[in-house]
C-alpha atoms as a PDB file:
ATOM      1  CA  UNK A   1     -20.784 -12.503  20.435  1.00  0.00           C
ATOM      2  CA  UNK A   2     -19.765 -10.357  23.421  1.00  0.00           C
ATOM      3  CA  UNK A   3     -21.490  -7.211  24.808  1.00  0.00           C
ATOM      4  CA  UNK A   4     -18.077  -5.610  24.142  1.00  0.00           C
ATOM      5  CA  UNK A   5     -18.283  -6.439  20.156  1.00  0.00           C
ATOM      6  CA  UNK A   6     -22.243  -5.413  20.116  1.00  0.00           C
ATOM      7  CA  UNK A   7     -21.390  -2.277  21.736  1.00  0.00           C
ATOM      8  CA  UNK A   8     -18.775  -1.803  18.886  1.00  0.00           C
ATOM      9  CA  UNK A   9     -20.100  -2.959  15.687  1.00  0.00           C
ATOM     10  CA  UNK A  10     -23.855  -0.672  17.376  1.00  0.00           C
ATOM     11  CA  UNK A  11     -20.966   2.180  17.417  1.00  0.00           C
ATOM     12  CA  UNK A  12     -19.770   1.958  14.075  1.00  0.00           C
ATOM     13  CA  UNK A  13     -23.531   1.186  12.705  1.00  0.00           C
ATOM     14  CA  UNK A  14     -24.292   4.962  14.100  1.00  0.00           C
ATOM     15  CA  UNK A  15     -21.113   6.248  12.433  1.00  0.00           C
ATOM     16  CA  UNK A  16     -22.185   5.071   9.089  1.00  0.00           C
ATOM     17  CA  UNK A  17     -25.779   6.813   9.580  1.00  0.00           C
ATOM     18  CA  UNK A  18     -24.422   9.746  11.072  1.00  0.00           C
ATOM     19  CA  UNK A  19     -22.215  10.178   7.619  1.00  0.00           C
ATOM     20  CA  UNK A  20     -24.865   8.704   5.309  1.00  0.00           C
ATOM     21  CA  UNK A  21     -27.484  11.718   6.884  1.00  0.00           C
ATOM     22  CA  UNK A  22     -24.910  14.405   6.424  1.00  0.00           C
ATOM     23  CA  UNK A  23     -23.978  13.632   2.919  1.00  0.00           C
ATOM     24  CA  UNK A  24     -27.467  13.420   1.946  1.00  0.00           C
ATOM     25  CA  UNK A  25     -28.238  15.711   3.552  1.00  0.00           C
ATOM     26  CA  UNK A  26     -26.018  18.592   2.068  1.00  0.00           C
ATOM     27  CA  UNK A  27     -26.374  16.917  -1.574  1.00  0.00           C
ATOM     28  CA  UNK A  28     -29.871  17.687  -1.361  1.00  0.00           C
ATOM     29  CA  UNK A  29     -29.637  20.979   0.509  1.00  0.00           C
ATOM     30  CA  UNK A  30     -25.973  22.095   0.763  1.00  0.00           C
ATOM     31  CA  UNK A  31     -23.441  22.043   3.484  1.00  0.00           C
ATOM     32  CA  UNK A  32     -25.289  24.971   4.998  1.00  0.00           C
ATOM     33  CA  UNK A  33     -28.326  22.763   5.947  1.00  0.00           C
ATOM     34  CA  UNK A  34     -26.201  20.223   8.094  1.00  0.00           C
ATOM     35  CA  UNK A  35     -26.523  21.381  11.486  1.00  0.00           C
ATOM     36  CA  UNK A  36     -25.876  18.500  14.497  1.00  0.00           C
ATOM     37  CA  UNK A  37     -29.552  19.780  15.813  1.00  0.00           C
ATOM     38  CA  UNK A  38     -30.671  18.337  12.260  1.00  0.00           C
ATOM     39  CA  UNK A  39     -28.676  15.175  11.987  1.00  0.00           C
ATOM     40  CA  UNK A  40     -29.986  14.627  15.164  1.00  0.00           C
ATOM     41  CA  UNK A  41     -33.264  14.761  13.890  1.00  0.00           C
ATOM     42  CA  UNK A  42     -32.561  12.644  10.640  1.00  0.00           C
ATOM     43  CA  UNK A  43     -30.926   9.734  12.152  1.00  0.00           C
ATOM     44  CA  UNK A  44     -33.698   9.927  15.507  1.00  0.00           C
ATOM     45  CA  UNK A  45     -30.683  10.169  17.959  1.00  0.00           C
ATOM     46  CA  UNK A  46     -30.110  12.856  20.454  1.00  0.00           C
ATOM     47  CA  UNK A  47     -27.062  15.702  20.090  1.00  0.00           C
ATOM     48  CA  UNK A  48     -25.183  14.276  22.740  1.00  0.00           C
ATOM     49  CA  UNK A  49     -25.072  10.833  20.991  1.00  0.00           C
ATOM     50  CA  UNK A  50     -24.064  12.533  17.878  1.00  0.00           C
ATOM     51  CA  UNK A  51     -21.357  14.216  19.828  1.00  0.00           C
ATOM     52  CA  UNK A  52     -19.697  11.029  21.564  1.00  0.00           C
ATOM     53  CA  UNK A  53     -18.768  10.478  17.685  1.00  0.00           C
ATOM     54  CA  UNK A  54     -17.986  13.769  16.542  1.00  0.00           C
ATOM     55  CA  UNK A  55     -16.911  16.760  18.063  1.00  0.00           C
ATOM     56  CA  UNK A  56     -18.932  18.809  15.840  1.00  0.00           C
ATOM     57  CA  UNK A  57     -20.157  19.466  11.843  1.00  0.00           C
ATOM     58  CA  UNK A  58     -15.871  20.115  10.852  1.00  0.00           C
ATOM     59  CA  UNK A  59     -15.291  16.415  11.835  1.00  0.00           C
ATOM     60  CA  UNK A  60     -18.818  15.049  10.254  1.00  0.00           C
ATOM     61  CA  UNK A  61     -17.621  16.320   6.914  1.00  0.00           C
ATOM     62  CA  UNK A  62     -14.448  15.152   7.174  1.00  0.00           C
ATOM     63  CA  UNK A  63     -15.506  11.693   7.968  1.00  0.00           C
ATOM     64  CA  UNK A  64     -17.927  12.595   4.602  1.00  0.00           C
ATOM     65  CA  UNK A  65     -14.579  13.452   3.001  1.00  0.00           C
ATOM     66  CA  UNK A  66     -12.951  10.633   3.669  1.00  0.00           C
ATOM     67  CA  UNK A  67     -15.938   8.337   2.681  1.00  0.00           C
ATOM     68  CA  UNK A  68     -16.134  10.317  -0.991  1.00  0.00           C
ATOM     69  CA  UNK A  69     -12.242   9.709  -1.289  1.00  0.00           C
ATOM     70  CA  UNK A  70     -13.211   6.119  -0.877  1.00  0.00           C
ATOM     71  CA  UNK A  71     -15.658   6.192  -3.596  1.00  0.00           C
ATOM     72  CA  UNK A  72     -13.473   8.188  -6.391  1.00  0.00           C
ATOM     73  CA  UNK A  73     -10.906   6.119  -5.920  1.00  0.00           C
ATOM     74  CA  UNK A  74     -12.898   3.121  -6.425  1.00  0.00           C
ATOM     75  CA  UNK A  75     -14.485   5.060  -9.793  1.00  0.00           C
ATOM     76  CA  UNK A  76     -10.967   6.195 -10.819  1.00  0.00           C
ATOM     77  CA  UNK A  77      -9.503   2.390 -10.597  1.00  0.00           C
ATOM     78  CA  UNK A  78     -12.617   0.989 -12.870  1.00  0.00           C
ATOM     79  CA  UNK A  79     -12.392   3.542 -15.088  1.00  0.00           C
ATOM     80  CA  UNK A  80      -8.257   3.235 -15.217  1.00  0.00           C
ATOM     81  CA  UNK A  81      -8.212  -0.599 -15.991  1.00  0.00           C
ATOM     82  CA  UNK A  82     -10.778  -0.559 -17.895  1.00  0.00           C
ATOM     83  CA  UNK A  83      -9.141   1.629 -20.617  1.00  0.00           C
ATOM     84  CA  UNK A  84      -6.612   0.825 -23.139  1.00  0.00           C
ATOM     85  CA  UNK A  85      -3.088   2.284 -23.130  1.00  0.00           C
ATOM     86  CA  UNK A  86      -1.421   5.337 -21.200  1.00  0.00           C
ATOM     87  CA  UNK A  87      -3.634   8.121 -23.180  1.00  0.00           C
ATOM     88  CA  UNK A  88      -6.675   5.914 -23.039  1.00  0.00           C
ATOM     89  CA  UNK A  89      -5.901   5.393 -18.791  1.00  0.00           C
ATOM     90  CA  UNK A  90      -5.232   9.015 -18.154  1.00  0.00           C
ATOM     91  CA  UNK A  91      -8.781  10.324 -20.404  1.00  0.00           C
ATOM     92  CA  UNK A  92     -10.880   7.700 -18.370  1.00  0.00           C
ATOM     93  CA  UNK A  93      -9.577   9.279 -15.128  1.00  0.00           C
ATOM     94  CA  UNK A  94      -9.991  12.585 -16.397  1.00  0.00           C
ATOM     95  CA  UNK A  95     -13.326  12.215 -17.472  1.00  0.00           C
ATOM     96  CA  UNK A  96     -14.148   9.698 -14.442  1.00  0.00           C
ATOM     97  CA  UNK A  97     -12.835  12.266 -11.711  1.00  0.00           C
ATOM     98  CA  UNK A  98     -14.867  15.497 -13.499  1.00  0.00           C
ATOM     99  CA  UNK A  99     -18.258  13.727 -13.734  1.00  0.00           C
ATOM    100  CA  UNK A 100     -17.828  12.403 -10.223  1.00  0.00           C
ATOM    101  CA  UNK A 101     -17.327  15.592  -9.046  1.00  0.00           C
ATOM    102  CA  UNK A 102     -20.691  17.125 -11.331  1.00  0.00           C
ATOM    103  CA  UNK A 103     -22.514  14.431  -9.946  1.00  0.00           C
ATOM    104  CA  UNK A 104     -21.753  14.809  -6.038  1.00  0.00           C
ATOM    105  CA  UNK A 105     -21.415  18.758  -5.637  1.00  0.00           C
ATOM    106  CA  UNK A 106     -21.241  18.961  -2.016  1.00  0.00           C
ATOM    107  CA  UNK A 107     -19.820  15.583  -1.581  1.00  0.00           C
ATOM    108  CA  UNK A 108     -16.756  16.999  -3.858  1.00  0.00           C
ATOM    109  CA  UNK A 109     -16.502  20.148  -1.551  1.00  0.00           C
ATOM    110  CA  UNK A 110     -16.187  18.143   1.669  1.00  0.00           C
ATOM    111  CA  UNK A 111     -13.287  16.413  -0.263  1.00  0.00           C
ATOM    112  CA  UNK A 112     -11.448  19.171  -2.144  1.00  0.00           C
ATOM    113  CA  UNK A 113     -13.029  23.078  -1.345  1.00  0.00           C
ATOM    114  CA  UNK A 114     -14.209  23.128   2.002  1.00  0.00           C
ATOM    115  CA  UNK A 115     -11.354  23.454   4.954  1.00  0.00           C
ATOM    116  CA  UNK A 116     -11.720  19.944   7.000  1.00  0.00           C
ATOM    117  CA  UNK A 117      -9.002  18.595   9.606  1.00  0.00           C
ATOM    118  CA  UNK A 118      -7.697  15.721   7.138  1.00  0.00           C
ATOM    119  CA  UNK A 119      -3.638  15.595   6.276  1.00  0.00           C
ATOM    120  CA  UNK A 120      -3.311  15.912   2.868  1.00  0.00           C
ATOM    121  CA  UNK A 121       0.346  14.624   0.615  1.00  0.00           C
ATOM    122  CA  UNK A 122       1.493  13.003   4.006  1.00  0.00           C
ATOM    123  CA  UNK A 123       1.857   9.508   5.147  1.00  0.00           C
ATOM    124  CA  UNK A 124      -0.950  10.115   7.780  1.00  0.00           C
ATOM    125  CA  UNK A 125      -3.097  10.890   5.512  1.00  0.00           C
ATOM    126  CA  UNK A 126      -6.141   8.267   5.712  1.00  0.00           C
ATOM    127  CA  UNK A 127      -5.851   5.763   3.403  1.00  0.00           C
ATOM    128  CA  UNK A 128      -8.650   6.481   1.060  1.00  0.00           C
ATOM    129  CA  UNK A 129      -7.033  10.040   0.387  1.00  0.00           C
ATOM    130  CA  UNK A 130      -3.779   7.703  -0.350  1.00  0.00           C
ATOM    131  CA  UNK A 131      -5.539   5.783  -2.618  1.00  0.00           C
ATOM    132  CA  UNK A 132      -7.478   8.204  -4.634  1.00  0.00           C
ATOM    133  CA  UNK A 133      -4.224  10.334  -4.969  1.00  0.00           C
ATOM    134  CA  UNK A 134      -2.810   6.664  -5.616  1.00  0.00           C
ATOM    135  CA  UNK A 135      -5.063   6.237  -9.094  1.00  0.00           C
ATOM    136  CA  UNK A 136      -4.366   9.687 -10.078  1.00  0.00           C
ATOM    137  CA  UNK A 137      -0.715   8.834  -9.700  1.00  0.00           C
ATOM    138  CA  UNK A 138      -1.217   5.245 -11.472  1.00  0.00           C
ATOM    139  CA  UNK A 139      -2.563   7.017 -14.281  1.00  0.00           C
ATOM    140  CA  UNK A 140      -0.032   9.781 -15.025  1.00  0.00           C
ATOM    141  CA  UNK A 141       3.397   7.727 -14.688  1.00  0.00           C
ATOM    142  CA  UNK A 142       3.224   6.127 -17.654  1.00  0.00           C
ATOM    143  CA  UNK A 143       3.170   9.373 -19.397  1.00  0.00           C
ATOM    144  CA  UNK A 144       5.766  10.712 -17.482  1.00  0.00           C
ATOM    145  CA  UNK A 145       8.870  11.577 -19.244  1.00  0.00           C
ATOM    146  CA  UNK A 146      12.571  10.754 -17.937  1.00  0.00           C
ATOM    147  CA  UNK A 147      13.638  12.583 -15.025  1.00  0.00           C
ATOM    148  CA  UNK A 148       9.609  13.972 -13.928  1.00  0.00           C
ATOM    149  CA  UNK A 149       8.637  13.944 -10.611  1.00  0.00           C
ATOM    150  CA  UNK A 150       5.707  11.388 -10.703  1.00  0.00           C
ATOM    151  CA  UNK A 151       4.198  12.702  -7.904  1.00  0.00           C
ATOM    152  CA  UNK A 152       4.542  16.900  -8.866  1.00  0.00           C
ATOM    153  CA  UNK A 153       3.112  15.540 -11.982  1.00  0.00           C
ATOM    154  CA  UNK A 154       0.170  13.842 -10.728  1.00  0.00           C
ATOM    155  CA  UNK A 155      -0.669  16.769  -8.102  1.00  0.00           C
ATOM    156  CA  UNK A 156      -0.395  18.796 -11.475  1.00  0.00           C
ATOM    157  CA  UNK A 157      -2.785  16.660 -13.522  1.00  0.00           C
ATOM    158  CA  UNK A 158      -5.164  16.610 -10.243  1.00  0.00           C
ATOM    159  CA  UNK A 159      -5.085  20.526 -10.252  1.00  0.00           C
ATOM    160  CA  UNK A 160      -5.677  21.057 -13.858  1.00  0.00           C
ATOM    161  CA  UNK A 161      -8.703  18.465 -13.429  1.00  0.00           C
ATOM    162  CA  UNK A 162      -9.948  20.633 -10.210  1.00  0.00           C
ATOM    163  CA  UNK A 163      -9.595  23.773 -12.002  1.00  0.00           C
ATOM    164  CA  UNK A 164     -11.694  22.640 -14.968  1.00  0.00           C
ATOM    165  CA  UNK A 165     -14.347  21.250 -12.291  1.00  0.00           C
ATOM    166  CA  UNK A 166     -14.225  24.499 -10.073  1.00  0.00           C
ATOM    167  CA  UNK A 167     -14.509  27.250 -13.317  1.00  0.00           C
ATOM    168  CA  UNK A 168     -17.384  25.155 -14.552  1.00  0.00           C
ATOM    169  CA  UNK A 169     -19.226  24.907 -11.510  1.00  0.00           C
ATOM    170  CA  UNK A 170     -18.769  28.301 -10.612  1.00  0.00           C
ATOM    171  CA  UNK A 171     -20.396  29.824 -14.187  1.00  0.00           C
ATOM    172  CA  UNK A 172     -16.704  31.155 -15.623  1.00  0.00           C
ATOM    173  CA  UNK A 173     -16.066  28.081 -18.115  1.00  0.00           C
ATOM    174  CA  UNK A 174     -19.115  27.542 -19.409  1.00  0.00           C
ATOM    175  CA  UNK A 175     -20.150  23.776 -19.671  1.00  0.00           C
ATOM    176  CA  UNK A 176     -19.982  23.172 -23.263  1.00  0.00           C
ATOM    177  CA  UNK A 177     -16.781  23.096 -24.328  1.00  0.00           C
ATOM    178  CA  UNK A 178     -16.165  20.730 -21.346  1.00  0.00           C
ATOM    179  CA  UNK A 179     -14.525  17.606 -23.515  1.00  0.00           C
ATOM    180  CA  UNK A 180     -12.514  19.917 -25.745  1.00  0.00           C
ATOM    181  CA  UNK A 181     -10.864  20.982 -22.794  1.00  0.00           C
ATOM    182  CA  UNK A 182     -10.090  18.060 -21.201  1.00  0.00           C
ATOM    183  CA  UNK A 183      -9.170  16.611 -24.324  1.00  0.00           C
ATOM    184  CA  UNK A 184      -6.524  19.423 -24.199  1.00  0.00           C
ATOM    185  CA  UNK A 185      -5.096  18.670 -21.511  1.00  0.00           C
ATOM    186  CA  UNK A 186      -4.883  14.937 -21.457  1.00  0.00           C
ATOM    187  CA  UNK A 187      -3.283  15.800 -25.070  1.00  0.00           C
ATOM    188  CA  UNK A 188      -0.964  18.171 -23.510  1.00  0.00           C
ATOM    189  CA  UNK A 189      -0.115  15.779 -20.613  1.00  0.00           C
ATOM    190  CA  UNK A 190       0.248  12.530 -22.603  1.00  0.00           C
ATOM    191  CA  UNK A 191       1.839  14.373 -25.868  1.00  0.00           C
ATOM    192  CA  UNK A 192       3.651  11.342 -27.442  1.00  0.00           C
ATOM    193  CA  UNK A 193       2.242   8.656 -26.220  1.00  0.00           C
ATOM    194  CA  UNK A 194      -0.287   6.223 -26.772  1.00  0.00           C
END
C-alpha cells in the first residue's frame, strides 16, 4: 500500500466520522446543535481539519443528505420487491418512505426540508438522490395509465407522501388516522389495479 492510498482511504475514514457525528448528532439534538466547533469536539479533530473536508455545516448536511438518500433508497427497494403486485409495491413504499422519515426526523430534513447545495430532478444529481427518486419511480409506473408522465407522476406520489409526513410531524394531521390516509392515496393512485 502506498502513502498516497493511506493518505486517501485516512481521508475518506474522517469523512465518514465527520457525517456519522453530525447525523447523530442532530437526531439526538436537532440540526441546531451541529456547530463545526462541536463536531470538532465529537470526532477529537481540530476545525481546520474539519474544514479541509467541508466548507462549513451547509455542506456537512448535505453530505448527511446524500448519505440518508442512500439509506431510503435501499429501504424503499426491500420493501418494493418484497411486495406482491403494483398496489401491494406502491403501499410498501408508501408506508416504507413515511416510517423512515418518523424514524430519522432530522435525518429526513437534511434530505427533503432544509435548503442544502444538492441538484435535485437533474442528471447531476448524486446518485443516491437518483436512486431513491429511482424506487419511487419503480413503484408508480406500473400504475401509470396510458399517456402519464411517469416521472410527473412519481414526483406527485413523492409529494403526496411528503405532505402526509410534514402535516403529521408538524401537529396539523394528527397521527392516528395515519394508514387511512395513506391507504387513500395509494387507492387513489393505483385505482384499478392490482
Amino acid at each position: 500500500m502506498t502513502i498516497q492510498t493511506r493518505r486517501e482511504r485516512e481521508r475518506a475514514e474522517r469523512e465518514r466520522l465527520i457525517v456519522t457525528a453530525a447525523r447523530e448528532l442532530a437526531e439526538a439534538e436537532g440540526w441546531d446543535a451541529v456547530t463545526t466547533r462541536r463536531l470538532a469536539a465529537e470526532i477529537e479533530y481540530s476545525q481546520p481539519v474539519l474544514y479541509s473536508h467541508f466548507k462549513g455545516k451547509d455542506a456537512i448536511m448535505a453530505a448527511v443528505a446524500v448519505q440518508g438518500c442512500a439509506d431510503l433508497a435501499a429501504e424503499l427497494r426491500a420493501a418494493r420487491t418484497a411486495a406482491e403486485g403494483a398496489r401491494g409495491a406502491l403501499a410498501a413504499v408508501g408506508k416504507a418512505y413515511t416510517e423512515f422519515a418518523q424514524r430519522r426526523p432530522a435525518l429526513y430534513d437534511a434530505m427533503f426540508t432544509h435548503v442544502v447545495d444538492l441538484p435535485f430532478a437533474t442528471p447531476e444529481a448524486p446518485a443516491a438522490l437518483q436512486e431513491a427518486f429511482g424506487e419511487l419511480l419503480r413503484a408508480v409506473e406500473p400504475v401509470a395509465h396510458e399517456g402519464d408522465d411517469q416521472g410527473l407522476l412519481a414526483e406527485t406520489y413523492w409529494a403526496g407522501l411528503h405532505g402526509l409526513v410534514t402535516l403529521m410531524r408538524s401537529g396539523r394531521l394528527p397521527d392516528r388516522a395515519h394508514e387511512r390516509r395513506l391507504a387513500l392515496l395509494i387507492g387513489h393512485f393505483a385505482a384499478g389495479t392490482s
